[in-house]
PDB file of N, CA and C in Angstrom:
ATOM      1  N   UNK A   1     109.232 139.920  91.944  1.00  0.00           N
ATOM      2  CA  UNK A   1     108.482 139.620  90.770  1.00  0.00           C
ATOM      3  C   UNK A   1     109.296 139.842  89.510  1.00  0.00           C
ATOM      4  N   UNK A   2     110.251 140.736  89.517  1.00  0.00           N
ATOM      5  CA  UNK A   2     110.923 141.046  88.287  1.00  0.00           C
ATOM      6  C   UNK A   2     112.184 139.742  87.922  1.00  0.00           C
ATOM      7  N   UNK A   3     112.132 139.420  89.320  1.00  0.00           N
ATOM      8  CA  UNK A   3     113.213 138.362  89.055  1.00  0.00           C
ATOM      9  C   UNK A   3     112.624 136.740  88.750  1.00  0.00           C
ATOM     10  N   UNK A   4     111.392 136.760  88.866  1.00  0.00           N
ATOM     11  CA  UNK A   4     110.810 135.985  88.158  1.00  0.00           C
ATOM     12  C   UNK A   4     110.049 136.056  86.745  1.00  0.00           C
ATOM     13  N   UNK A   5     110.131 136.997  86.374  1.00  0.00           N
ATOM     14  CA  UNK A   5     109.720 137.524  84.722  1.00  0.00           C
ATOM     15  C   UNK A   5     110.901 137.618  84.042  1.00  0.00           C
ATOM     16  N   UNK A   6     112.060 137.768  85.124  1.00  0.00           N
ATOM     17  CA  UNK A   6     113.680 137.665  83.988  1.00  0.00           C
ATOM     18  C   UNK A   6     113.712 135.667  84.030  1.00  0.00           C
ATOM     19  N   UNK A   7     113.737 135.520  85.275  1.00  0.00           N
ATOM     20  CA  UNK A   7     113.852 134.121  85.105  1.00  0.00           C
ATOM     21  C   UNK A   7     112.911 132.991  83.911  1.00  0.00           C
ATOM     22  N   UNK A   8     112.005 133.811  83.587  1.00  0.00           N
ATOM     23  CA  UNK A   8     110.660 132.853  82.408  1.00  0.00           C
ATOM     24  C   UNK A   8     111.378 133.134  80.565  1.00  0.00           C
ATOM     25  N   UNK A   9     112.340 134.902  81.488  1.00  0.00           N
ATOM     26  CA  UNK A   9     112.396 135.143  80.073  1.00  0.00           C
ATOM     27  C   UNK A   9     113.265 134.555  79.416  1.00  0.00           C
ATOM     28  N   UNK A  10     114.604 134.098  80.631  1.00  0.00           N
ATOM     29  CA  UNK A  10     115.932 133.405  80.505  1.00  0.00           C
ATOM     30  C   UNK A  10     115.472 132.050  80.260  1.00  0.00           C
ATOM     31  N   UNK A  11     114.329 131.058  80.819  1.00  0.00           N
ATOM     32  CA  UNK A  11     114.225 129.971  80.437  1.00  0.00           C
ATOM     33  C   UNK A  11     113.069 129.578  79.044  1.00  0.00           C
ATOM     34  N   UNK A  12     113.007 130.813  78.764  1.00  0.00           N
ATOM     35  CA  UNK A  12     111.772 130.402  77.304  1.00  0.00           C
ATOM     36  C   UNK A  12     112.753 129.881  76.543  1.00  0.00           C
ATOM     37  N   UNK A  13     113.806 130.676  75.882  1.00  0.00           N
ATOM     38  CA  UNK A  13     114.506 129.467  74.823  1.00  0.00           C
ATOM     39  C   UNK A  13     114.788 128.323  75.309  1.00  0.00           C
ATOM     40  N   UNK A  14     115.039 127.755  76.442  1.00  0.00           N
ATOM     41  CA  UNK A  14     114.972 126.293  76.701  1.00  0.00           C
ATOM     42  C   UNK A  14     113.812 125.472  76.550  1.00  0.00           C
ATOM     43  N   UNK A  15     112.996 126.271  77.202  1.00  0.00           N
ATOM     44  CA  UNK A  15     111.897 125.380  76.915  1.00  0.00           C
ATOM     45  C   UNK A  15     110.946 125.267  75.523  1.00  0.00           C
ATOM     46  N   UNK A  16     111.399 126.054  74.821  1.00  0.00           N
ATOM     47  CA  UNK A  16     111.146 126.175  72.883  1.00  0.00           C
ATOM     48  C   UNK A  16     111.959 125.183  72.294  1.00  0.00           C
ATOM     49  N   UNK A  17     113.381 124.932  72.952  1.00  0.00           N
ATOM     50  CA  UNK A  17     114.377 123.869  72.342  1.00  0.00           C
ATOM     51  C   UNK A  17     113.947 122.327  72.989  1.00  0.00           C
ATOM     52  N   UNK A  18     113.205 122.591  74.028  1.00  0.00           N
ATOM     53  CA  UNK A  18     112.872 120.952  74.687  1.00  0.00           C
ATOM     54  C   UNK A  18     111.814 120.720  74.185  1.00  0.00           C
ATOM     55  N   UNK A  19     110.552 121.522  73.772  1.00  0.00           N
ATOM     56  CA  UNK A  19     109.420 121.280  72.701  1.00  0.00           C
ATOM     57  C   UNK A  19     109.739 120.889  71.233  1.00  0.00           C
ATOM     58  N   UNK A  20     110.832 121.635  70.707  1.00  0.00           N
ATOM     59  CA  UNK A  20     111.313 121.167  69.798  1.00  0.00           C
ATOM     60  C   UNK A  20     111.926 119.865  69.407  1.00  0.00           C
ATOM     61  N   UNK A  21     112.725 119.122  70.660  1.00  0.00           N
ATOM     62  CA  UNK A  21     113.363 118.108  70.726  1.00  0.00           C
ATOM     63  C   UNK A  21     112.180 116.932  71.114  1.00  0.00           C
ATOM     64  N   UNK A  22     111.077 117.681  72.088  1.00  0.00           N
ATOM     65  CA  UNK A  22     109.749 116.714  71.939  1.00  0.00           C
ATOM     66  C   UNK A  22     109.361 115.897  70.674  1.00  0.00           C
ATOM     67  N   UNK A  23     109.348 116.996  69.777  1.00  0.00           N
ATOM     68  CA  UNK A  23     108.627 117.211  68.548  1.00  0.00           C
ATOM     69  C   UNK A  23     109.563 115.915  68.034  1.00  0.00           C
ATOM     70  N   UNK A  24     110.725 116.160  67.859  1.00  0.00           N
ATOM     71  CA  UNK A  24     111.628 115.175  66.554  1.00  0.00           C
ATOM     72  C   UNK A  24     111.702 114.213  67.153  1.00  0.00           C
ATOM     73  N   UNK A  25     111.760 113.816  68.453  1.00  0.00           N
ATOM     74  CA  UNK A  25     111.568 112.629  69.112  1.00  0.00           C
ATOM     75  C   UNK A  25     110.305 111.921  68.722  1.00  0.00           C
ATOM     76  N   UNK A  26     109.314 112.584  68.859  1.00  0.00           N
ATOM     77  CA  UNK A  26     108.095 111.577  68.420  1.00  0.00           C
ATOM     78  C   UNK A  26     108.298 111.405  66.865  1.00  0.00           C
ATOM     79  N   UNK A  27     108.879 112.749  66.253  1.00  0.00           N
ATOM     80  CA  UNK A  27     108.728 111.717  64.691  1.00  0.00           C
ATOM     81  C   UNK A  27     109.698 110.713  64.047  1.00  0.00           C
ATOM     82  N   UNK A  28     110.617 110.946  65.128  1.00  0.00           N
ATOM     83  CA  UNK A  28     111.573 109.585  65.280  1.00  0.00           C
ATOM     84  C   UNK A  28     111.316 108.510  65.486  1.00  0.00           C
ATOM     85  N   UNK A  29     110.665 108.374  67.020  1.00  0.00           N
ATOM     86  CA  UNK A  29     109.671 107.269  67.277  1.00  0.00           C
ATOM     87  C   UNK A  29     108.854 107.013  66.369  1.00  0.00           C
ATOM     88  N   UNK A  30     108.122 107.456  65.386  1.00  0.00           N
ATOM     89  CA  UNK A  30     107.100 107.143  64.473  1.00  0.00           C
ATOM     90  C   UNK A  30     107.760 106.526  63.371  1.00  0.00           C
ATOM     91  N   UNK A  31     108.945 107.446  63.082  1.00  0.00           N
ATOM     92  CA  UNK A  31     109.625 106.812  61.639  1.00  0.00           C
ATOM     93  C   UNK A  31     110.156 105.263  62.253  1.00  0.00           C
ATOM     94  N   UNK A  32     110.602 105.017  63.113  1.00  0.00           N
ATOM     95  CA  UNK A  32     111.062 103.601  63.638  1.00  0.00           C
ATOM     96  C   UNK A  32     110.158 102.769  64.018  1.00  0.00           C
ATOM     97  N   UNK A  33     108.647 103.115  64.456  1.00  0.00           N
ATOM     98  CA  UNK A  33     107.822 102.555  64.336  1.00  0.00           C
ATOM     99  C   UNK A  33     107.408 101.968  63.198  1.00  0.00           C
ATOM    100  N   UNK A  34     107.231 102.919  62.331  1.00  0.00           N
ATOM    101  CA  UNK A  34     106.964 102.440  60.490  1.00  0.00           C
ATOM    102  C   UNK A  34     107.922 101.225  59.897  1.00  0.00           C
ATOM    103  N   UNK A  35     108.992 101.703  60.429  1.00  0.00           N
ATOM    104  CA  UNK A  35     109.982 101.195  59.468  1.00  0.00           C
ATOM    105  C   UNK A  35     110.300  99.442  60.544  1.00  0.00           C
ATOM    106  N   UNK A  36     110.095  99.703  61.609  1.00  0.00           N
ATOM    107  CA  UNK A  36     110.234  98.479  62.163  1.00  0.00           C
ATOM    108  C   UNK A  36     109.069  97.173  62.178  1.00  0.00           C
ATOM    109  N   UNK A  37     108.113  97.917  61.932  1.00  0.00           N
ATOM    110  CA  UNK A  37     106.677  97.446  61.434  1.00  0.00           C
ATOM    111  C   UNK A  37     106.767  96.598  60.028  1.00  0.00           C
ATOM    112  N   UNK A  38     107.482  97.558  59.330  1.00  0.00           N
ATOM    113  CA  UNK A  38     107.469  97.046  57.659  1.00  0.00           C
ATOM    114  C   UNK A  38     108.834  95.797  57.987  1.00  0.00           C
ATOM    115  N   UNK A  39     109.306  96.506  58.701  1.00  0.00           N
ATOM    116  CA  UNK A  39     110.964  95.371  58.570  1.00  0.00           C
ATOM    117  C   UNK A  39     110.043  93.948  59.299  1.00  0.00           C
ATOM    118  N   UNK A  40     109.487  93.758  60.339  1.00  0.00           N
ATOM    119  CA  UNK A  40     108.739  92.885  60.984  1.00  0.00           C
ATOM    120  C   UNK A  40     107.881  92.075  60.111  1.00  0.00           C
ATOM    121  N   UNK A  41     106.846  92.785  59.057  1.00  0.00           N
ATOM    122  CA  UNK A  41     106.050  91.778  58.281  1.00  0.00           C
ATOM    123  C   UNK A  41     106.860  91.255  57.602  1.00  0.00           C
ATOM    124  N   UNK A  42     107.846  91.867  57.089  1.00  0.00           N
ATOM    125  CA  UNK A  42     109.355  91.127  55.865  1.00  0.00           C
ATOM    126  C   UNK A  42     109.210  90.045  56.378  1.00  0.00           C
ATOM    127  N   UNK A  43     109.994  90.375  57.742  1.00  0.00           N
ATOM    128  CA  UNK A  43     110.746  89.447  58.269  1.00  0.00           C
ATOM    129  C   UNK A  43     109.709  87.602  58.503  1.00  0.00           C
ATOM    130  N   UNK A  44     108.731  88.363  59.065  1.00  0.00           N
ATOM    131  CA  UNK A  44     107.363  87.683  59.420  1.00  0.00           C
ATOM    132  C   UNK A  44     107.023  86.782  57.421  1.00  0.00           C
ATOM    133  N   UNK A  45     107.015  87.156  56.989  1.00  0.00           N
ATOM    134  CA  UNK A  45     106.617  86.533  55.444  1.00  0.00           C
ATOM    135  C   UNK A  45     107.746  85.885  55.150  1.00  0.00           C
ATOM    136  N   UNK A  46     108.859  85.605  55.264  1.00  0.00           N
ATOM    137  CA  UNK A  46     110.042  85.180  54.658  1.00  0.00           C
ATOM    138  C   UNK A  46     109.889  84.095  55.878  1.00  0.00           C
ATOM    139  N   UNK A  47     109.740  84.341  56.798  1.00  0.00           N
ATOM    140  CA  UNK A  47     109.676  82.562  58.248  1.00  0.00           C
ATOM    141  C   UNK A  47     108.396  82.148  57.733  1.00  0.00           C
ATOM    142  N   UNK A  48     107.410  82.781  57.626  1.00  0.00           N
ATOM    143  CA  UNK A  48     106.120  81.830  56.537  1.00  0.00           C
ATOM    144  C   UNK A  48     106.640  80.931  55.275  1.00  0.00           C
ATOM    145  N   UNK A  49     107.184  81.571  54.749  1.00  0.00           N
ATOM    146  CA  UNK A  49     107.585  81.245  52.826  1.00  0.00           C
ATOM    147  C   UNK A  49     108.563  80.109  53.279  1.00  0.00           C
ATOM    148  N   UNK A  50     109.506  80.341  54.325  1.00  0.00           N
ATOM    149  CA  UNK A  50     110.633  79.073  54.992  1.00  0.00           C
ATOM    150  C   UNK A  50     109.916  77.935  55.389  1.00  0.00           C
ATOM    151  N   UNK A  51     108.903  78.397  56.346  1.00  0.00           N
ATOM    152  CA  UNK A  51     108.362  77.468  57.127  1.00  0.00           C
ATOM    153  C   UNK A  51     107.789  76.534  56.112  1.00  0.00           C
ATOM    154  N   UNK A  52     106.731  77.179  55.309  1.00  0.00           N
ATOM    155  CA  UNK A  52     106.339  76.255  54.000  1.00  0.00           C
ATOM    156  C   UNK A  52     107.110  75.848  52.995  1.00  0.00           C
ATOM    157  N   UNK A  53     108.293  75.840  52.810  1.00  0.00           N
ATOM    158  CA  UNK A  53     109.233  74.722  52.140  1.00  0.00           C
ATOM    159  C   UNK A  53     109.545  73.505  52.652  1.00  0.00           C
ATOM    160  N   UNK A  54     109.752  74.188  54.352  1.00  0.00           N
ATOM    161  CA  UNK A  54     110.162  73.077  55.116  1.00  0.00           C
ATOM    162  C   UNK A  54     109.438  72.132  55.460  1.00  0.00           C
ATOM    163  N   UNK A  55     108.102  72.629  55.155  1.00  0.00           N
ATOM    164  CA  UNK A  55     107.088  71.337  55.104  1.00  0.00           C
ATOM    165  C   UNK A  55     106.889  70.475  53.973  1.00  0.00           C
ATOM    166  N   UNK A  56     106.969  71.219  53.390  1.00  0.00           N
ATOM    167  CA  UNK A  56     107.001  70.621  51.896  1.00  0.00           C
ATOM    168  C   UNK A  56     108.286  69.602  51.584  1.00  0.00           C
ATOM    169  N   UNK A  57     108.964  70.269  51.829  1.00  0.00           N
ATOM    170  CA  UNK A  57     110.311  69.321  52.204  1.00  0.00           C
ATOM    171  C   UNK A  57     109.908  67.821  52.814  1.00  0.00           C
ATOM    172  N   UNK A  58     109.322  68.045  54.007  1.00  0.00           N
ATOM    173  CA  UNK A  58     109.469  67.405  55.118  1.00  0.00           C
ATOM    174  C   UNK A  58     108.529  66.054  54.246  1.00  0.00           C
ATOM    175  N   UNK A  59     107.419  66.678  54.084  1.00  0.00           N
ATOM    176  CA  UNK A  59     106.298  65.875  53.777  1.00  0.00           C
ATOM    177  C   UNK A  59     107.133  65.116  52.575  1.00  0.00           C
ATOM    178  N   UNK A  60     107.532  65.689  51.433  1.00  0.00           N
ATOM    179  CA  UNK A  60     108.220  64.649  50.226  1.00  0.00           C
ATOM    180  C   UNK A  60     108.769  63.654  50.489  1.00  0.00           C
ATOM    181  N   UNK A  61     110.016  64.265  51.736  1.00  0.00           N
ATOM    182  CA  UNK A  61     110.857  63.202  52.250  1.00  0.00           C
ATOM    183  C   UNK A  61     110.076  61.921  52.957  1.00  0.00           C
ATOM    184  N   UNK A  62     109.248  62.289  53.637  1.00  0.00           N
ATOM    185  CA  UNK A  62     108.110  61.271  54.084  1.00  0.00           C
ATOM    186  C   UNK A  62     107.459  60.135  53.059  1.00  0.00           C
ATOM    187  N   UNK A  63     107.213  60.955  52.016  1.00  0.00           N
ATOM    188  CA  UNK A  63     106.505  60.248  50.807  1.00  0.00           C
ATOM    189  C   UNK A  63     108.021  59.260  50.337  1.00  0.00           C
ATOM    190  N   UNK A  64     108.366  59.775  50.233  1.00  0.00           N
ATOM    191  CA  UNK A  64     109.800  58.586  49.618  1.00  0.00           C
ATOM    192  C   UNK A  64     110.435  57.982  50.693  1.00  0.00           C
ATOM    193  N   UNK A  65     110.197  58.374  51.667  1.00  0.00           N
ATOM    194  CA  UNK A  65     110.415  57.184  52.789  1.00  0.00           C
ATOM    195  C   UNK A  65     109.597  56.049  52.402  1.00  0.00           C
ATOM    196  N   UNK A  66     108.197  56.457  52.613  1.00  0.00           N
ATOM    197  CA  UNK A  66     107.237  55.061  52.330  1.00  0.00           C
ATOM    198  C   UNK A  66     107.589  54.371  50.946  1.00  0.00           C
ATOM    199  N   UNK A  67     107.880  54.861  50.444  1.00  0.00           N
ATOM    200  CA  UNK A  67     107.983  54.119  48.898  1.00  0.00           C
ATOM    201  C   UNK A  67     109.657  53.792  49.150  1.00  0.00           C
ATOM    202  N   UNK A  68     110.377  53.923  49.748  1.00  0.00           N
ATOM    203  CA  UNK A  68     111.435  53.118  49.601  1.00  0.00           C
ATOM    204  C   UNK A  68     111.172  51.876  50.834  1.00  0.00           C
ATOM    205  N   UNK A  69     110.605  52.197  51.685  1.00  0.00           N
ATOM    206  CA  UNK A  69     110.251  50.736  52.576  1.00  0.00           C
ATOM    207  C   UNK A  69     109.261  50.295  51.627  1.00  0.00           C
ATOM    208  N   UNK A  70     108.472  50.439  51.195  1.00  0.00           N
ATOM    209  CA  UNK A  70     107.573  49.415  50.730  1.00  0.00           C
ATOM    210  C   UNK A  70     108.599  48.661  49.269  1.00  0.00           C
ATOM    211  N   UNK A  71     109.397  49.325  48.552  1.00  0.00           N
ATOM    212  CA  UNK A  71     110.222  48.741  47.604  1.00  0.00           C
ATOM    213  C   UNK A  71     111.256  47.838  48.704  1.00  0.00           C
ATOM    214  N   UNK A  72     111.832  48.177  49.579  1.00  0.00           N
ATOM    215  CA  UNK A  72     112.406  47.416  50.487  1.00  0.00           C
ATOM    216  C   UNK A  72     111.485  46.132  50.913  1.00  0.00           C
ATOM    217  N   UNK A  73     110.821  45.574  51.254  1.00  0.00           N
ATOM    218  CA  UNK A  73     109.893  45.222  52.139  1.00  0.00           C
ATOM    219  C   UNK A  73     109.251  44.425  50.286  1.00  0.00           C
ATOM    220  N   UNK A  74     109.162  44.435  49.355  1.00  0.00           N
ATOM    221  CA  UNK A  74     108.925  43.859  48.069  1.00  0.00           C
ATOM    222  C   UNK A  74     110.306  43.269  47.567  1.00  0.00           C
ATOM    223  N   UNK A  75     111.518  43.846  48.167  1.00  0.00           N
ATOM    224  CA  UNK A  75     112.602  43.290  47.352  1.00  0.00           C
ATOM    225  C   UNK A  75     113.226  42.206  48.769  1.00  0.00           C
ATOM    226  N   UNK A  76     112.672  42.351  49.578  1.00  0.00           N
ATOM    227  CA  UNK A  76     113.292  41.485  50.565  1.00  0.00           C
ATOM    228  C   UNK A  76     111.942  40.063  50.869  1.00  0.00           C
ATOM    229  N   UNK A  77     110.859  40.168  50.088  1.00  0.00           N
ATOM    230  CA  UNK A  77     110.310  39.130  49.973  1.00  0.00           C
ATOM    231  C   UNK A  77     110.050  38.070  49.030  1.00  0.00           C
ATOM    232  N   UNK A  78     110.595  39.631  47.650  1.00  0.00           N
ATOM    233  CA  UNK A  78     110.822  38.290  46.432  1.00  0.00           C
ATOM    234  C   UNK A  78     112.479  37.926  47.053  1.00  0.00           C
ATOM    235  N   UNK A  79     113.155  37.986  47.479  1.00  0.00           N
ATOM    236  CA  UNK A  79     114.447  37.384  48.053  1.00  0.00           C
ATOM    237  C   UNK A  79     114.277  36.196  48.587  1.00  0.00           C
ATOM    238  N   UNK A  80     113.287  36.413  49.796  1.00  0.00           N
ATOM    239  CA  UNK A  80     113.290  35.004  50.224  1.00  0.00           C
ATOM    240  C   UNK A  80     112.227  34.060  49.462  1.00  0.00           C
ATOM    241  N   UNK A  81     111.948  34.248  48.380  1.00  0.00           N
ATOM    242  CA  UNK A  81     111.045  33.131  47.946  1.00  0.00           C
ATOM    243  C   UNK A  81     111.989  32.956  46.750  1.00  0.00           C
ATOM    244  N   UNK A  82     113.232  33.719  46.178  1.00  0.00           N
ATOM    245  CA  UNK A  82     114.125  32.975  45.430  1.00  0.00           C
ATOM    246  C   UNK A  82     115.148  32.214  46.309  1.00  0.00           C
ATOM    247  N   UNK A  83     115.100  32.334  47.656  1.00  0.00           N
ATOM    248  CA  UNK A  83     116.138  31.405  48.782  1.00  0.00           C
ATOM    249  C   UNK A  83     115.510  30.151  48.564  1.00  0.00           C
ATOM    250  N   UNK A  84     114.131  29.954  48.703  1.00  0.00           N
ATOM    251  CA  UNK A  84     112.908  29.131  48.884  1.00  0.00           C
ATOM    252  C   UNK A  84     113.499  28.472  48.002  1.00  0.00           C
ATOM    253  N   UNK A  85     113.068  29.078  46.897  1.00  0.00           N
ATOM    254  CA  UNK A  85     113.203  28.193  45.668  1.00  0.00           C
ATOM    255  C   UNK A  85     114.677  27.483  45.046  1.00  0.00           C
ATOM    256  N   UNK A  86     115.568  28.108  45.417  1.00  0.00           N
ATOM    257  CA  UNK A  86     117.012  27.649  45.646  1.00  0.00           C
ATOM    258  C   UNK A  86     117.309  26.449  45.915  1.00  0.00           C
ATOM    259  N   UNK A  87     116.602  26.459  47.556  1.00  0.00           N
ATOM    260  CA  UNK A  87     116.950  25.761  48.828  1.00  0.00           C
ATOM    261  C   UNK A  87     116.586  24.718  48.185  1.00  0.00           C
ATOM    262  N   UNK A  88     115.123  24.710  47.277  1.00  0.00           N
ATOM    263  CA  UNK A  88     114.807  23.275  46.956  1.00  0.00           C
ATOM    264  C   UNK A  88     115.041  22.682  45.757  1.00  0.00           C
ATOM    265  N   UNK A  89     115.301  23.408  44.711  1.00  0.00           N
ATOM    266  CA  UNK A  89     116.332  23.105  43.829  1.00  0.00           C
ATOM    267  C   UNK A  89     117.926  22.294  44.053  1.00  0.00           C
ATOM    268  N   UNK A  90     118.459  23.151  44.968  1.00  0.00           N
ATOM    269  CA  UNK A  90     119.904  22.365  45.363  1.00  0.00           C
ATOM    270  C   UNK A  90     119.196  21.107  46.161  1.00  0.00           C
ATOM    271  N   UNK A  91     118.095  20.745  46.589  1.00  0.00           N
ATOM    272  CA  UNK A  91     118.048  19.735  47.724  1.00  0.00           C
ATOM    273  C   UNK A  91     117.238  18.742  46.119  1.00  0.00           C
ATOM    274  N   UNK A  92     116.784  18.973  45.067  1.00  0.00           N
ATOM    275  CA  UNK A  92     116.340  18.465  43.816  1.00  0.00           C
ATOM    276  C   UNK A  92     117.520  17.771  43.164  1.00  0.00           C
ATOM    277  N   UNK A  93     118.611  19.144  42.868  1.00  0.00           N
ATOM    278  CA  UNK A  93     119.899  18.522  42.239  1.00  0.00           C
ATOM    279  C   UNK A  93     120.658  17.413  42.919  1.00  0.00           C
ATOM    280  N   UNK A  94     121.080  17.457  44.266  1.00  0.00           N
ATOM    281  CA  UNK A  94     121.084  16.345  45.183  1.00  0.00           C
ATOM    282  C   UNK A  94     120.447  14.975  45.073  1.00  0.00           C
ATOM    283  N   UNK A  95     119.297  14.893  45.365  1.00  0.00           N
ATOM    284  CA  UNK A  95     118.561  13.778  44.818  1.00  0.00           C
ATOM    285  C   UNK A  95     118.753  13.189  43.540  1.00  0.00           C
ATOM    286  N   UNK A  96     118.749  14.417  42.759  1.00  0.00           N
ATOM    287  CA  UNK A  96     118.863  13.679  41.350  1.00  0.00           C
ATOM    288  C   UNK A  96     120.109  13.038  41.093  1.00  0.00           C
ATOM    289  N   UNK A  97     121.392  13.835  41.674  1.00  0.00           N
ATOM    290  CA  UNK A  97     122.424  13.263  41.604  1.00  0.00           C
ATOM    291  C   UNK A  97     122.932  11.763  42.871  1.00  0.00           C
ATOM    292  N   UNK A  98     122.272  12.145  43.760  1.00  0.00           N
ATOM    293  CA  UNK A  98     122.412  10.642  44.133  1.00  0.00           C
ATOM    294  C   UNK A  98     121.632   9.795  43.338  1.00  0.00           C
ATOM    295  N   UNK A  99     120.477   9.629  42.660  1.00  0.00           N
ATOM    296  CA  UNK A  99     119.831   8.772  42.328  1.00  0.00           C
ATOM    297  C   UNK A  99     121.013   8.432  40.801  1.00  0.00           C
ATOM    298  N   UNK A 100     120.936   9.142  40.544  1.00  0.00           N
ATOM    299  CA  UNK A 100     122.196   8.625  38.970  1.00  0.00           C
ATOM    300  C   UNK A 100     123.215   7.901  39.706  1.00  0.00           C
ATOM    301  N   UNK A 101     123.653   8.695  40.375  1.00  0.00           N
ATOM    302  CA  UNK A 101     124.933   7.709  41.053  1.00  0.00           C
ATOM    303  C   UNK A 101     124.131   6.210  41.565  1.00  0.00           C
ATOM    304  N   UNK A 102     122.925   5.559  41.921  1.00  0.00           N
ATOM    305  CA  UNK A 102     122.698   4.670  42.787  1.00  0.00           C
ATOM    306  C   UNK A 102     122.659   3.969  41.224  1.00  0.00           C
ATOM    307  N   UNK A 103     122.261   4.075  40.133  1.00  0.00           N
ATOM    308  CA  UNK A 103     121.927   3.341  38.824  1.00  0.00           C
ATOM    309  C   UNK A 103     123.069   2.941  38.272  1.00  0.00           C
TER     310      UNK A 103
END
């Protein structure tokens, strides 16, 4: 029995230093909890704030897509109705100039 009352007495400072090391461990874990928490919403709000540019982005670029096809698609139809009108002009000047020449 005595050698088990020396043995509790020899292992109390260990086990005061492993309660102790309990102890700073959890408030370690806690402080990295906190701090990884706060670093996480950062992080989490800044891919929100990105994400919504990139839509915004996205969507503009969309909007001036349509408005450059539809300016495309207006400049390639007054085109062919000045071909139109060309085509029958030179086939006018023709005529007219054979007909002078036949007089």
């Amino acid at each position: 029995m005595a050698a088990s009352i020396d043995l509790q007495e020899t292992l109390k400072p260990f086990h005061q230093r492993a309660s102790e090391a309990e102890e700073r461990l959890a408030r370690l874990e806690a402080a990295v909890a906190t701090t990884k928490d706060s670093g996480n919403k950062e992080l989490a709000n800044k891919v929100a704030e990105l994400q919504k540019l990139l839509n915004d982005a996205q969507s503009e670029q969309r909007t001036e897509r349509e408005k450059v096809l539809k300016e495309m698609q207006r400049v390639t139809e007054e085109n062919a109705k000045l071909r139109y009108r060309i085509t029958h002009l030179a086939r006018a000047l023709e005529k007219a100039d054979s007909d002078s020449a036949l007089k």
